[in-house]
Every structure is written in structure tokens, then in C-alpha cells.
PDB file of N, CA and C in Angstrom:
ATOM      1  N   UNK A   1      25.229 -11.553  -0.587  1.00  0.00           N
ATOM      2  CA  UNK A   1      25.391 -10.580  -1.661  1.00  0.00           C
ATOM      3  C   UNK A   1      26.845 -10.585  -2.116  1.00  0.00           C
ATOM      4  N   UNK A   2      26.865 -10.180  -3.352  1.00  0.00           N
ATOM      5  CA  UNK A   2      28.578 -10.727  -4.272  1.00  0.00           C
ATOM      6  C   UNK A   2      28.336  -9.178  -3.991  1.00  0.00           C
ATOM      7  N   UNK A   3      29.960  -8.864  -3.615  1.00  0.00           N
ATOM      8  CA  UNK A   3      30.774  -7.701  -3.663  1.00  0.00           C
ATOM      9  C   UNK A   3      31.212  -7.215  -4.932  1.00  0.00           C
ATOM     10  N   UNK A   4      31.536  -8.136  -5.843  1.00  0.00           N
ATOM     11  CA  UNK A   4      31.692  -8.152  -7.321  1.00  0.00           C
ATOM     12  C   UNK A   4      31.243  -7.334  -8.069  1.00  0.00           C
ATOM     13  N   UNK A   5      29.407  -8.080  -8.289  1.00  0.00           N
ATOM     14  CA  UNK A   5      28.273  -7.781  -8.796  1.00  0.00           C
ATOM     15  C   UNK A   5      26.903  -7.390  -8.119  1.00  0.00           C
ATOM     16  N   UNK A   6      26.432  -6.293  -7.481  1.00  0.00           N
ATOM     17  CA  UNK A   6      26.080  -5.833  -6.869  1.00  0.00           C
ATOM     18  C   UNK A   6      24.060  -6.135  -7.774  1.00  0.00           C
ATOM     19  N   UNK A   7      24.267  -6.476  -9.309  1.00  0.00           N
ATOM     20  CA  UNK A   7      23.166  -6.508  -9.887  1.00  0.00           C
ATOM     21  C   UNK A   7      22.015  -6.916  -9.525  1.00  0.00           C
ATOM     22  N   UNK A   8      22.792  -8.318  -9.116  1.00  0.00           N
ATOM     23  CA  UNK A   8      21.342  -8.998  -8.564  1.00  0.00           C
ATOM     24  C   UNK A   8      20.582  -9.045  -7.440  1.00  0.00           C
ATOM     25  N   UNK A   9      21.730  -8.617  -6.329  1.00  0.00           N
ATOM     26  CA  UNK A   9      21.072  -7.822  -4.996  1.00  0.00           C
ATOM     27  C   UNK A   9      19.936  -6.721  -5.498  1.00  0.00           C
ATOM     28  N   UNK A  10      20.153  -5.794  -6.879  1.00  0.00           N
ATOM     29  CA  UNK A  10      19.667  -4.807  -7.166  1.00  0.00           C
ATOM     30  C   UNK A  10      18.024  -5.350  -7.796  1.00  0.00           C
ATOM     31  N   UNK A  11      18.136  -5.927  -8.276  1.00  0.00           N
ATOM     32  CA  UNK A  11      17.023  -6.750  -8.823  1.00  0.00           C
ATOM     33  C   UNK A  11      15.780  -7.563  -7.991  1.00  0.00           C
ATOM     34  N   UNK A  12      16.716  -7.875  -7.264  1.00  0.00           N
ATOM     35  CA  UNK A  12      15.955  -8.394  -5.748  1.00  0.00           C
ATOM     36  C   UNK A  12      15.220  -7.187  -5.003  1.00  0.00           C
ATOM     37  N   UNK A  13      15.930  -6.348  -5.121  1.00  0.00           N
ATOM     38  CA  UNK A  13      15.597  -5.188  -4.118  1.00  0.00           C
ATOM     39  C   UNK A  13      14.214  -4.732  -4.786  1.00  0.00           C
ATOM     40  N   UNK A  14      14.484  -4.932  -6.548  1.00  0.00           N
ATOM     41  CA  UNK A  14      13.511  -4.300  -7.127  1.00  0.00           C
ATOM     42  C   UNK A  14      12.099  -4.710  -7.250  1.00  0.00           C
ATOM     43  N   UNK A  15      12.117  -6.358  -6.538  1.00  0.00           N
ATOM     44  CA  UNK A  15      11.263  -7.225  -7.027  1.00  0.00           C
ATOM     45  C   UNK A  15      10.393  -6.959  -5.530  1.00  0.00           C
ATOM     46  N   UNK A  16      10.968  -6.995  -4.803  1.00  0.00           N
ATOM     47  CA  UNK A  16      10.561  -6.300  -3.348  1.00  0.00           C
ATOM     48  C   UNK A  16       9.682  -5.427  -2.899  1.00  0.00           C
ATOM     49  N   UNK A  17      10.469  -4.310  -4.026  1.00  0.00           N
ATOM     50  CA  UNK A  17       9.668  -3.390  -3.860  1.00  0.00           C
ATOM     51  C   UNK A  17       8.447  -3.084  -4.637  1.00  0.00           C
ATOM     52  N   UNK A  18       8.417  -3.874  -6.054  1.00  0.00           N
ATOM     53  CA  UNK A  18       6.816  -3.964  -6.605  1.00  0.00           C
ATOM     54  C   UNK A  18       6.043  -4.423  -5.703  1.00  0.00           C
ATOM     55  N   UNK A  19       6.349  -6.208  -4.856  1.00  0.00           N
ATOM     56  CA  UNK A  19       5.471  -6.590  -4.058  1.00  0.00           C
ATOM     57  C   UNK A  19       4.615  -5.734  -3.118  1.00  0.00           C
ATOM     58  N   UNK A  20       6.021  -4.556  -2.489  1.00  0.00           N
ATOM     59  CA  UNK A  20       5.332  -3.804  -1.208  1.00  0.00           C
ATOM     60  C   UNK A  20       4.540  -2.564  -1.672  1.00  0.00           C
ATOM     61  N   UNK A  21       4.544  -2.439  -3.069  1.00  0.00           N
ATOM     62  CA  UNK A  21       3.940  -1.561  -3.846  1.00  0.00           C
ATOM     63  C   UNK A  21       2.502  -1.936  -4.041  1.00  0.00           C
ATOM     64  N   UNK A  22       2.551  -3.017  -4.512  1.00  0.00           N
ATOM     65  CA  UNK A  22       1.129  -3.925  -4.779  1.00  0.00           C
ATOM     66  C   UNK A  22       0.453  -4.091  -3.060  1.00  0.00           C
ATOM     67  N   UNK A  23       1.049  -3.990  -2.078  1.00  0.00           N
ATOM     68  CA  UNK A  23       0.388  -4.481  -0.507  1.00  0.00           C
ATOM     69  C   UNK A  23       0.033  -3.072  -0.410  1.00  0.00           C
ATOM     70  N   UNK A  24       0.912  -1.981  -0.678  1.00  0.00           N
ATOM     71  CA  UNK A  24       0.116  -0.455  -0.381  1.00  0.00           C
ATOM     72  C   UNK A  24      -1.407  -0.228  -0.761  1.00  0.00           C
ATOM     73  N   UNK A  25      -0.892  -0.607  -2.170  1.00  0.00           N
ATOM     74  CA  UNK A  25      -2.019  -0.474  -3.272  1.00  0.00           C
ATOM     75  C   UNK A  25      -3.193  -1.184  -2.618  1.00  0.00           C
ATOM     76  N   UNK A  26      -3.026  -2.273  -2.312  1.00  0.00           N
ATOM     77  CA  UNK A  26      -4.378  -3.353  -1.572  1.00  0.00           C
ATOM     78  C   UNK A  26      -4.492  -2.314  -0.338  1.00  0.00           C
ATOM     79  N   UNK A  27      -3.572  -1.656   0.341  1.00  0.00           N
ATOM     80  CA  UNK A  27      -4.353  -1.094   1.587  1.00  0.00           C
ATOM     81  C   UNK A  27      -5.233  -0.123   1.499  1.00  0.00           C
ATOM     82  N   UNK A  28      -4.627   0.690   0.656  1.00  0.00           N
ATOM     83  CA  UNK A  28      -5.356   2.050  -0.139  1.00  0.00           C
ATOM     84  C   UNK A  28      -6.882   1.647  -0.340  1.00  0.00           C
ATOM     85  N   UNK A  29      -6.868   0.502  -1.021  1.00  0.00           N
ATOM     86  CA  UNK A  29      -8.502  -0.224  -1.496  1.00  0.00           C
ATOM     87  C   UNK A  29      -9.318  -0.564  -0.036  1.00  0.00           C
ATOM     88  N   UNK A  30      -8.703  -1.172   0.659  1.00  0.00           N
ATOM     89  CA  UNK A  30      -9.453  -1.445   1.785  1.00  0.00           C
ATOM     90  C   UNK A  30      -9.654  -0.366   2.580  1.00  0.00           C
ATOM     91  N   UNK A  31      -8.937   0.762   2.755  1.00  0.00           N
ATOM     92  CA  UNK A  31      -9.191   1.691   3.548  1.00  0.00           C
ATOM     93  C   UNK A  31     -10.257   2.102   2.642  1.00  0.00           C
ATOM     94  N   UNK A  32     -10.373   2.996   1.660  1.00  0.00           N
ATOM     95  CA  UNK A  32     -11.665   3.171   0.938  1.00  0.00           C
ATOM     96  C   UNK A  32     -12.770   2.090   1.504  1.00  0.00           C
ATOM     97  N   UNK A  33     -12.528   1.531   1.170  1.00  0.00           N
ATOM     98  CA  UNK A  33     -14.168   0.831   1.287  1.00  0.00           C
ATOM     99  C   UNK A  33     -14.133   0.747   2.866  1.00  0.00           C
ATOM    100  N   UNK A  34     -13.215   0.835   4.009  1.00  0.00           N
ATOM    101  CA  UNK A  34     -13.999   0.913   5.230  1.00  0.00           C
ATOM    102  C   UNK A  34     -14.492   2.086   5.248  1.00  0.00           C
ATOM    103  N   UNK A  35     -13.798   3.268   4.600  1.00  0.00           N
ATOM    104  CA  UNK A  35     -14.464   4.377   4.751  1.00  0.00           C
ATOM    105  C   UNK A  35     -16.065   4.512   4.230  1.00  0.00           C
ATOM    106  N   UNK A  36     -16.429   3.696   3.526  1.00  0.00           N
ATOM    107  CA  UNK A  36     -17.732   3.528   2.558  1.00  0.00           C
ATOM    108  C   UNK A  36     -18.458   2.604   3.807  1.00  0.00           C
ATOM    109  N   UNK A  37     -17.868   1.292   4.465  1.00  0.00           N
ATOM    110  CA  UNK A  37     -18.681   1.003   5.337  1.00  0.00           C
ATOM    111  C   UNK A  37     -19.048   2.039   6.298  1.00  0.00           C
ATOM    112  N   UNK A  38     -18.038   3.071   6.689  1.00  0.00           N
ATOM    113  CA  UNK A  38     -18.688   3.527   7.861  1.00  0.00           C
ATOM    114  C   UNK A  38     -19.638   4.442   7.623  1.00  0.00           C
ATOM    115  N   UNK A  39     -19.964   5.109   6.503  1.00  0.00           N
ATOM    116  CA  UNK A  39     -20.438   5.966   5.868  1.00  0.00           C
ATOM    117  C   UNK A  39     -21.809   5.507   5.225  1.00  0.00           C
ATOM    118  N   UNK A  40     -21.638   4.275   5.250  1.00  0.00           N
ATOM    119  CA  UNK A  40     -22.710   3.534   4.930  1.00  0.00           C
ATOM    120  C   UNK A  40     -23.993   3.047   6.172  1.00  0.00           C
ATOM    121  N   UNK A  41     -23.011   2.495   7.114  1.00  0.00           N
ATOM    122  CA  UNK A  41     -23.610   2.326   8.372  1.00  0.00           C
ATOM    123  C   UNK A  41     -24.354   3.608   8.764  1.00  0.00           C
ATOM    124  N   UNK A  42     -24.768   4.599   9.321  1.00  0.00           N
ATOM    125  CA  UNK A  42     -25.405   5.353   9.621  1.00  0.00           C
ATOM    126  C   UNK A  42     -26.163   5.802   8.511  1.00  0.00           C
ATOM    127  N   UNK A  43     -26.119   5.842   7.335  1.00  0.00           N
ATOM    128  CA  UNK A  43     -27.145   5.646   6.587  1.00  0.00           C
ATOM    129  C   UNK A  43     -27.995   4.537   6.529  1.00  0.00           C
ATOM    130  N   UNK A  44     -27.785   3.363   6.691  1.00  0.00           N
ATOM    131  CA  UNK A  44     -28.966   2.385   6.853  1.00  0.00           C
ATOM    132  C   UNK A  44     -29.249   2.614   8.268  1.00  0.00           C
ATOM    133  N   UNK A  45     -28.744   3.013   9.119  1.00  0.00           N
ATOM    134  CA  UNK A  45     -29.405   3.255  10.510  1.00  0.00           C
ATOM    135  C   UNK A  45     -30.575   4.551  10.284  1.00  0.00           C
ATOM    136  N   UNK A  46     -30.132   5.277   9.005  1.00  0.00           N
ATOM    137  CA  UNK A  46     -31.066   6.591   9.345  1.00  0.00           C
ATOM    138  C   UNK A  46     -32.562   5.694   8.809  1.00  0.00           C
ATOM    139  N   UNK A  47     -32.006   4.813   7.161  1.00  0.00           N
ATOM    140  CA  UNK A  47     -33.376   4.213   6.721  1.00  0.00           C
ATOM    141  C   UNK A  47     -34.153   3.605   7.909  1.00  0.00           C
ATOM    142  N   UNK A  48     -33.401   2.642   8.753  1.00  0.00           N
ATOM    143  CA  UNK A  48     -34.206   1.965   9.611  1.00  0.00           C
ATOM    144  C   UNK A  48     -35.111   2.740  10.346  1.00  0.00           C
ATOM    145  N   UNK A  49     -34.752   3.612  10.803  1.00  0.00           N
ATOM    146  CA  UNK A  49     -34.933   4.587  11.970  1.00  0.00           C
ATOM    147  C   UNK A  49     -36.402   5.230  10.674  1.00  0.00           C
ATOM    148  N   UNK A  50     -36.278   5.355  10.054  1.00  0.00           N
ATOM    149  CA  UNK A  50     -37.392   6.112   9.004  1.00  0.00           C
ATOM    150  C   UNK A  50     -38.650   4.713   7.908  1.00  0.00           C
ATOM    151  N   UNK A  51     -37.870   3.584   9.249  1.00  0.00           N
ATOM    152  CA  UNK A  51     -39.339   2.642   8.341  1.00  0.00           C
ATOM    153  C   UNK A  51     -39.240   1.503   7.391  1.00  0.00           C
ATOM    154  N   UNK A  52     -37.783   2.052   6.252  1.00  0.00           N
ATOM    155  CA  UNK A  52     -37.529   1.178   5.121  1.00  0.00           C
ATOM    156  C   UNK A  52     -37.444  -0.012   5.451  1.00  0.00           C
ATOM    157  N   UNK A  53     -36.414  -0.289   6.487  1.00  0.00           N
ATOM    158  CA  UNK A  53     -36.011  -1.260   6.759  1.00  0.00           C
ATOM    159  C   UNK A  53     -36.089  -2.283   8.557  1.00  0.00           C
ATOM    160  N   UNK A  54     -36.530  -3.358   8.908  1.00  0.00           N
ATOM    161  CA  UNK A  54     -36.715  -3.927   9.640  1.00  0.00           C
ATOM    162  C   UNK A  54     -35.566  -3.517  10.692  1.00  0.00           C
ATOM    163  N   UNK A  55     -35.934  -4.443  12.101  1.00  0.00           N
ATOM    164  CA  UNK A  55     -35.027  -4.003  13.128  1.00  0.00           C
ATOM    165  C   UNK A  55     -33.306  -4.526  12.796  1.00  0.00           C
ATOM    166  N   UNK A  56     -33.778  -5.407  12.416  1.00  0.00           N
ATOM    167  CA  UNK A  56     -32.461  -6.201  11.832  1.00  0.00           C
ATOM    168  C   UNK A  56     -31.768  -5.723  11.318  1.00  0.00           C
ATOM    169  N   UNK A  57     -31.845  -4.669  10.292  1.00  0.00           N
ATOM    170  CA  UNK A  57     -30.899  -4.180   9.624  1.00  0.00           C
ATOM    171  C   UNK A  57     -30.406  -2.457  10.664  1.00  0.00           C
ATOM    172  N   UNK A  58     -30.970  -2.312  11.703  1.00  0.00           N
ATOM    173  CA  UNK A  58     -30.598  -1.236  12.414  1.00  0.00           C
ATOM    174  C   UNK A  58     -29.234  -2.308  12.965  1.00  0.00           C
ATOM    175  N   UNK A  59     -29.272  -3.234  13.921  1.00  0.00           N
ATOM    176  CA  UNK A  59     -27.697  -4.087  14.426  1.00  0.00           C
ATOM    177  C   UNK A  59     -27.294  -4.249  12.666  1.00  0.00           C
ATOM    178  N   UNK A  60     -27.054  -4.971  11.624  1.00  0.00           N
ATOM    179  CA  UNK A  60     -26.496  -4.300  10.457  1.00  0.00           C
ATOM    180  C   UNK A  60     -25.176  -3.419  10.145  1.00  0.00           C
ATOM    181  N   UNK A  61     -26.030  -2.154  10.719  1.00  0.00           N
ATOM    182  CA  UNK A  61     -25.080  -0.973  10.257  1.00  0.00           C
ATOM    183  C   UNK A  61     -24.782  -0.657  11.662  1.00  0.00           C
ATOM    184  N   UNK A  62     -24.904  -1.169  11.993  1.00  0.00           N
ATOM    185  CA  UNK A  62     -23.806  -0.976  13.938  1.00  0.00           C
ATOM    186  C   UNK A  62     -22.841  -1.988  13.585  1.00  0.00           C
ATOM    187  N   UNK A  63     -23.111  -2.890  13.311  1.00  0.00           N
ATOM    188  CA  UNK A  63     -22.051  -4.110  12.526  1.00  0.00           C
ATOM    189  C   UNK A  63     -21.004  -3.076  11.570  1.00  0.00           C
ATOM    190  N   UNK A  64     -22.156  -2.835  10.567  1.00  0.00           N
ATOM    191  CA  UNK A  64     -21.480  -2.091   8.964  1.00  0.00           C
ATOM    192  C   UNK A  64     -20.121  -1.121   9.820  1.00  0.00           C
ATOM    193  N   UNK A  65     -20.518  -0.268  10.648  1.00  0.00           N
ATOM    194  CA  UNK A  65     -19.807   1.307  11.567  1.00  0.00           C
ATOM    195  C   UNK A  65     -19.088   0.286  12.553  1.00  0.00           C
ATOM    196  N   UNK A  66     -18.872  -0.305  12.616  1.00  0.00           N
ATOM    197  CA  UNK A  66     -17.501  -0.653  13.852  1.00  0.00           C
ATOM    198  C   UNK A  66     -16.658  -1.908  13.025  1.00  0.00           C
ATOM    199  N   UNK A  67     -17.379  -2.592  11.916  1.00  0.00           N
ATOM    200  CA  UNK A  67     -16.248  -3.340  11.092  1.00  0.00           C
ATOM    201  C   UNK A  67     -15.698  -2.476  10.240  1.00  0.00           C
ATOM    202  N   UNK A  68     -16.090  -1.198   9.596  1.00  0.00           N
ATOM    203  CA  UNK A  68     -15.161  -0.004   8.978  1.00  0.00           C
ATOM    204  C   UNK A  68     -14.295   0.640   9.623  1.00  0.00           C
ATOM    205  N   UNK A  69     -14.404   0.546  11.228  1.00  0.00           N
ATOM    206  CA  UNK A  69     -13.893   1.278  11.927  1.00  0.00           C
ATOM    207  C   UNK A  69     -12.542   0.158  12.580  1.00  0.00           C
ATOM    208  N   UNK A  70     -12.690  -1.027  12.664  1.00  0.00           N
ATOM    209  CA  UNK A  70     -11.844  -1.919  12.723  1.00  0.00           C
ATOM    210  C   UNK A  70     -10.462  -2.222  11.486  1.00  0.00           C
ATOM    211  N   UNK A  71     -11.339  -2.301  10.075  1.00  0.00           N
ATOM    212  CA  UNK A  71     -11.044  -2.220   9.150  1.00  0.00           C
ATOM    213  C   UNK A  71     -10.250  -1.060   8.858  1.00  0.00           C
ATOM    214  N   UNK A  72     -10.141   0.124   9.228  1.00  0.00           N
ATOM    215  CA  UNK A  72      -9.740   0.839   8.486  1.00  0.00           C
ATOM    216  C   UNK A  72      -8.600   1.425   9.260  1.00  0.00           C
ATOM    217  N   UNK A  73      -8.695   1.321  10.944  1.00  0.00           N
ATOM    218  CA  UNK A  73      -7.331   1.173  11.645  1.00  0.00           C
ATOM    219  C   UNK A  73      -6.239   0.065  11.448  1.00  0.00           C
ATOM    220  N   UNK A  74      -6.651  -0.581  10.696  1.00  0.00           N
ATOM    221  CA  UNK A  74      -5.601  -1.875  10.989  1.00  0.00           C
ATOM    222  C   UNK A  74      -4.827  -2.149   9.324  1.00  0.00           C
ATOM    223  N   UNK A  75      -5.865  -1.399   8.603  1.00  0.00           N
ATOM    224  CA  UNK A  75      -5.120  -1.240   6.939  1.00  0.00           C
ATOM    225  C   UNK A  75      -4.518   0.525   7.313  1.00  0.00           C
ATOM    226  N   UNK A  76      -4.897   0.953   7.500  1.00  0.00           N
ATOM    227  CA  UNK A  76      -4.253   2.337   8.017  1.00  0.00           C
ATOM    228  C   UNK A  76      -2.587   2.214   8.920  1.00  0.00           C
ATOM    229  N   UNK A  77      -2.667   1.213   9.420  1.00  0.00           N
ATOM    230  CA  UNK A  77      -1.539   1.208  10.226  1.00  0.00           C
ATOM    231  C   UNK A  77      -0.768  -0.096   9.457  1.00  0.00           C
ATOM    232  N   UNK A  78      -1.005  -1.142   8.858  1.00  0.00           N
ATOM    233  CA  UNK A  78      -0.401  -1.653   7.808  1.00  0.00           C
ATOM    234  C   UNK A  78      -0.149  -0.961   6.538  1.00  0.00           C
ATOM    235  N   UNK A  79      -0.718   0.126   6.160  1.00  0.00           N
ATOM    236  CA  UNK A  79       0.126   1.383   5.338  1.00  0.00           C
ATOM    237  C   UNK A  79       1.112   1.598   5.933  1.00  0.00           C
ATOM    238  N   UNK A  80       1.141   1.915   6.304  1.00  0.00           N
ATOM    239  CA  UNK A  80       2.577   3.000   7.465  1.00  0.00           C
ATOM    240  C   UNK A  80       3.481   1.783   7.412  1.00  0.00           C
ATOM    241  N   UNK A  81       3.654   1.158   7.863  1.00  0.00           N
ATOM    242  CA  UNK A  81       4.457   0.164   7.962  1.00  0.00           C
ATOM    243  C   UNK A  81       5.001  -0.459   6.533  1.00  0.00           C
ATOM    244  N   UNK A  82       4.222  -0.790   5.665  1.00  0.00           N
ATOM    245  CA  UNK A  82       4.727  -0.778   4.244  1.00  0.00           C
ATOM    246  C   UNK A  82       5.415  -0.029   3.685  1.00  0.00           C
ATOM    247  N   UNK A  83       4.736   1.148   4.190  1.00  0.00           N
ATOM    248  CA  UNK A  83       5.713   3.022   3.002  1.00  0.00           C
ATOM    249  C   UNK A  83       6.892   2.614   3.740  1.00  0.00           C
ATOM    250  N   UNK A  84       7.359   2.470   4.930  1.00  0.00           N
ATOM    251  CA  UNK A  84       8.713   2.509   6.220  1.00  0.00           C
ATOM    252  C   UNK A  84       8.968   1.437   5.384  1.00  0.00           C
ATOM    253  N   UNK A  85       8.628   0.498   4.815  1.00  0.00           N
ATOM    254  CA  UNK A  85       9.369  -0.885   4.473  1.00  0.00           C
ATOM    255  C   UNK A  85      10.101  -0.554   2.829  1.00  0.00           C
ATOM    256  N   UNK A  86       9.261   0.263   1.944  1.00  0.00           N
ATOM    257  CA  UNK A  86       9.258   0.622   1.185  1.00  0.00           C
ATOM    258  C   UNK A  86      10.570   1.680   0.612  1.00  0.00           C
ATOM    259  N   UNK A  87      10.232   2.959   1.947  1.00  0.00           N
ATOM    260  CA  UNK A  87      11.582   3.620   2.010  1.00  0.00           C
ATOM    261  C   UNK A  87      13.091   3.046   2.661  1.00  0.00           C
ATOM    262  N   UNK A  88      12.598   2.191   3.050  1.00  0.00           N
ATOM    263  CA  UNK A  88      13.964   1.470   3.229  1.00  0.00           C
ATOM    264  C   UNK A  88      14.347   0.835   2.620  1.00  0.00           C
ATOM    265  N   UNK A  89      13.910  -0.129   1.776  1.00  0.00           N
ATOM    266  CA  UNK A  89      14.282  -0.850  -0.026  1.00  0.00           C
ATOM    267  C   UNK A  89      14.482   0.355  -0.363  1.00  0.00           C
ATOM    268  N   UNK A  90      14.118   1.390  -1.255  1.00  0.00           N
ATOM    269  CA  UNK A  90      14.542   2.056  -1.592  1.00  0.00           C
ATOM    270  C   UNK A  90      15.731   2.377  -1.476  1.00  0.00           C
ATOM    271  N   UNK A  91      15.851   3.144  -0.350  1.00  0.00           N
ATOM    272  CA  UNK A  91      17.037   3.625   0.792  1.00  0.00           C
ATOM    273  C   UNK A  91      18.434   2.635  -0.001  1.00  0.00           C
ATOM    274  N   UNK A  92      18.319   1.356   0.473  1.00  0.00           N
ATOM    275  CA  UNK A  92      18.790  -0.361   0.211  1.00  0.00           C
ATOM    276  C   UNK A  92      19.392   0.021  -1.357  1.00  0.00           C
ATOM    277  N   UNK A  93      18.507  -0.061  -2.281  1.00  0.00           N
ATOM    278  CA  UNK A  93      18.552   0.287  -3.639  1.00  0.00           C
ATOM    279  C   UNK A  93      19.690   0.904  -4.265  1.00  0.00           C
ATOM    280  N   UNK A  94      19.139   2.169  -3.745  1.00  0.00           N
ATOM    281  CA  UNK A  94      20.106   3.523  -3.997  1.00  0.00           C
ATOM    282  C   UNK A  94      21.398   3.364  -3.599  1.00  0.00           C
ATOM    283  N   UNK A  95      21.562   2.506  -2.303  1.00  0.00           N
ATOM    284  CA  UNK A  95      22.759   2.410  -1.619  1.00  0.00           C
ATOM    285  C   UNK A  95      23.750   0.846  -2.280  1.00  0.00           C
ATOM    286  N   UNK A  96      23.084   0.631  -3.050  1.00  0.00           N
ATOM    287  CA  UNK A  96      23.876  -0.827  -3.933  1.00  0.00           C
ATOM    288  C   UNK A  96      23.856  -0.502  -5.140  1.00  0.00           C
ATOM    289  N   UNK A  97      23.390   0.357  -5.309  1.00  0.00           N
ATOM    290  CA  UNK A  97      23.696   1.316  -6.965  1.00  0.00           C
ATOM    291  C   UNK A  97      25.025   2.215  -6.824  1.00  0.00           C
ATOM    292  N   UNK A  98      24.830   2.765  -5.491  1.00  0.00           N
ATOM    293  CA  UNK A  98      25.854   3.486  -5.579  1.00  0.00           C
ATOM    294  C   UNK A  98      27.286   3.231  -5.234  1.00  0.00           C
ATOM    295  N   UNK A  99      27.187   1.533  -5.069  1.00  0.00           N
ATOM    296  CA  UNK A  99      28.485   0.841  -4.927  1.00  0.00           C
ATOM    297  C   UNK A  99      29.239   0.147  -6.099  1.00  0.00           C
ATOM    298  N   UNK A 100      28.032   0.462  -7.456  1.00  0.00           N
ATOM    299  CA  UNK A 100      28.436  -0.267  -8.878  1.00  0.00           C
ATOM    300  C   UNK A 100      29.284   1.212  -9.361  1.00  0.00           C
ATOM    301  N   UNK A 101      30.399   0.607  -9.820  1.00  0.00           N
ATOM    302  CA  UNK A 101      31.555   1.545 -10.353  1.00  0.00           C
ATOM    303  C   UNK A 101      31.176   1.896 -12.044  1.00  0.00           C
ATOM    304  N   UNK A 102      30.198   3.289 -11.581  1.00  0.00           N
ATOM    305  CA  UNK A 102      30.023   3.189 -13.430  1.00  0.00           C
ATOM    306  C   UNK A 102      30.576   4.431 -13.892  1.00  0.00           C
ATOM    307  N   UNK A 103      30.975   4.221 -15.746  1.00  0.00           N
ATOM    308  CA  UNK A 103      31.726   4.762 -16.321  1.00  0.00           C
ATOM    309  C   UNK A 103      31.101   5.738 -17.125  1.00  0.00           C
ATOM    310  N   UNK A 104      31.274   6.579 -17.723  1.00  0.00           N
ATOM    311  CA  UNK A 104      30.690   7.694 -18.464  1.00  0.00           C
ATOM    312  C   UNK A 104      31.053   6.974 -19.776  1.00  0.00           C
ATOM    313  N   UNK A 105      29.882   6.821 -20.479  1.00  0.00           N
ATOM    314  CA  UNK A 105      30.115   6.837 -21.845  1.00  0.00           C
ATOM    315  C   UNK A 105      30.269   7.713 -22.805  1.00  0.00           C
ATOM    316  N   UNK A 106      31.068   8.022 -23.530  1.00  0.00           N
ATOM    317  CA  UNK A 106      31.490   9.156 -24.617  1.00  0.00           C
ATOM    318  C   UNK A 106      30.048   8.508 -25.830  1.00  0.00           C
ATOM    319  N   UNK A 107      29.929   9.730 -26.497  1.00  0.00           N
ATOM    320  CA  UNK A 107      28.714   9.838 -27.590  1.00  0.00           C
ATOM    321  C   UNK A 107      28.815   9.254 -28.554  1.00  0.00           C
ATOM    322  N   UNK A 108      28.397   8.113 -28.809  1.00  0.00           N
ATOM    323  CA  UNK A 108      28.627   7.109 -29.927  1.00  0.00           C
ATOM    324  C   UNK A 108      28.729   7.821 -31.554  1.00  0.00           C
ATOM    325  N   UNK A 109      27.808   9.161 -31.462  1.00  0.00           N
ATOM    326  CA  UNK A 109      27.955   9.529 -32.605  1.00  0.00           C
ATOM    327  C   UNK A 109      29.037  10.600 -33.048  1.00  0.00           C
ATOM    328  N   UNK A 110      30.223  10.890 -32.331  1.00  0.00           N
ATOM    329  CA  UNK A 110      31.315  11.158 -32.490  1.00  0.00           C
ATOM    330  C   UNK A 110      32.510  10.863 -33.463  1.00  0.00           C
ATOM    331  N   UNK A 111      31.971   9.337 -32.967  1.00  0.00           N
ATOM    332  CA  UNK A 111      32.797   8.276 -34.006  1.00  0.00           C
ATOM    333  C   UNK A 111      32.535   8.148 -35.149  1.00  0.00           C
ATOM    334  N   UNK A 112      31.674   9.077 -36.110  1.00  0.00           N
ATOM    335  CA  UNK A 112      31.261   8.630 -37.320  1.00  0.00           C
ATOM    336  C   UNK A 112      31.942   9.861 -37.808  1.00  0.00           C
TER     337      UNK A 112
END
């Protein structure tokens, strides 16, 4: 990083942080839908259990309820770890902004 010009560190930082913005965003989605698998799973267990559906689809939603439940600890805890990655770019950000020496501009329309 140039001591100079602090810009492009700043830019970097910024590009960073869309990425880890966009990985939240994907976790957010996957946690939803494990929540829909698991929520789902005991509903096809209730159909089975009531006839609709063959034995097969009772293992199914024992499948469906422990891959939501897999799924949704492991994007749940790759959240957390992103926001922490996130507030620290940030953090990063703020702290290389606040090393650029800036000037107050007087009101351009003064001068007329």
C-alpha cells in the first residue's frame, strides 16, 4: 500500500467488500431453503405416514430433515464469519479514508 495515495488500497477494500456482500447474500439463500428442507421433510413424512406416498419417500424426508439440518449449520456459521470479515473491511476502509488529508471546499457559487 502507497502511503502517498491511500485510493487504491480504498478501492480494493471496496471491491472486497461487494464480493463478501454477494457470499452473505448466497448464505441468506441457502439458509432459507434449508429451512424449507426441514420443514418440508416432516411433511412428506406426515404424507407417507397417511398413504400418499410409498415407503421410499418416508427415508426421503429423513434425508430432506438432516440435509437441512446440515445445510443450514454450516451456511449459518459461514454467515458469521463473513459479517466478522465484512466488519473488518469496513473497519480497514474507514481507517484508510481517514488517513487521506481532505480539504473543505468553499461554495463554488460564491464566486459568481
Amino acid at each position: 500500500m502507497s502511503e502517498s495515495d491511500p485510493t487504491d488500497e480504498i478501492s480494493r477494500v471496496e471491491a472486497q467488500l461487494e464480493e463478501l456482500a454477494e457470499a452473505a447474500e448466497r448464505c441468506r439463500k441457502y439458509i432459507l431453503a434449508s429451512k424449507a428442507a426441514i420443514a418440508g421433510g416432516p411433511a412428506l413424512l406426515l404424507a407417507t405416514m397417511l398413504g400418499l406416498f410409498g415407503f421410499t419417500a418416508a427415508l426421503g424426508s429423513i434425508a430432506l430433515i438432516l440435509g437441512g439440518i446440515v445445510s443450514l449449520g454450516s451456511n449459518v456459521s459461514t454467515l458469521r464469519q463473513t459479517e466478522a470479515e465484512i466488519a473488518a473491511a469496513e473497519l480497514l476502509r474507514s481507517d484508510l479514508i481517514s488517513r487521506i488529508d481532505l480539504r473543505m471546499v468553499d461554495d463554488a457559487l460564491k464566486l459568481v
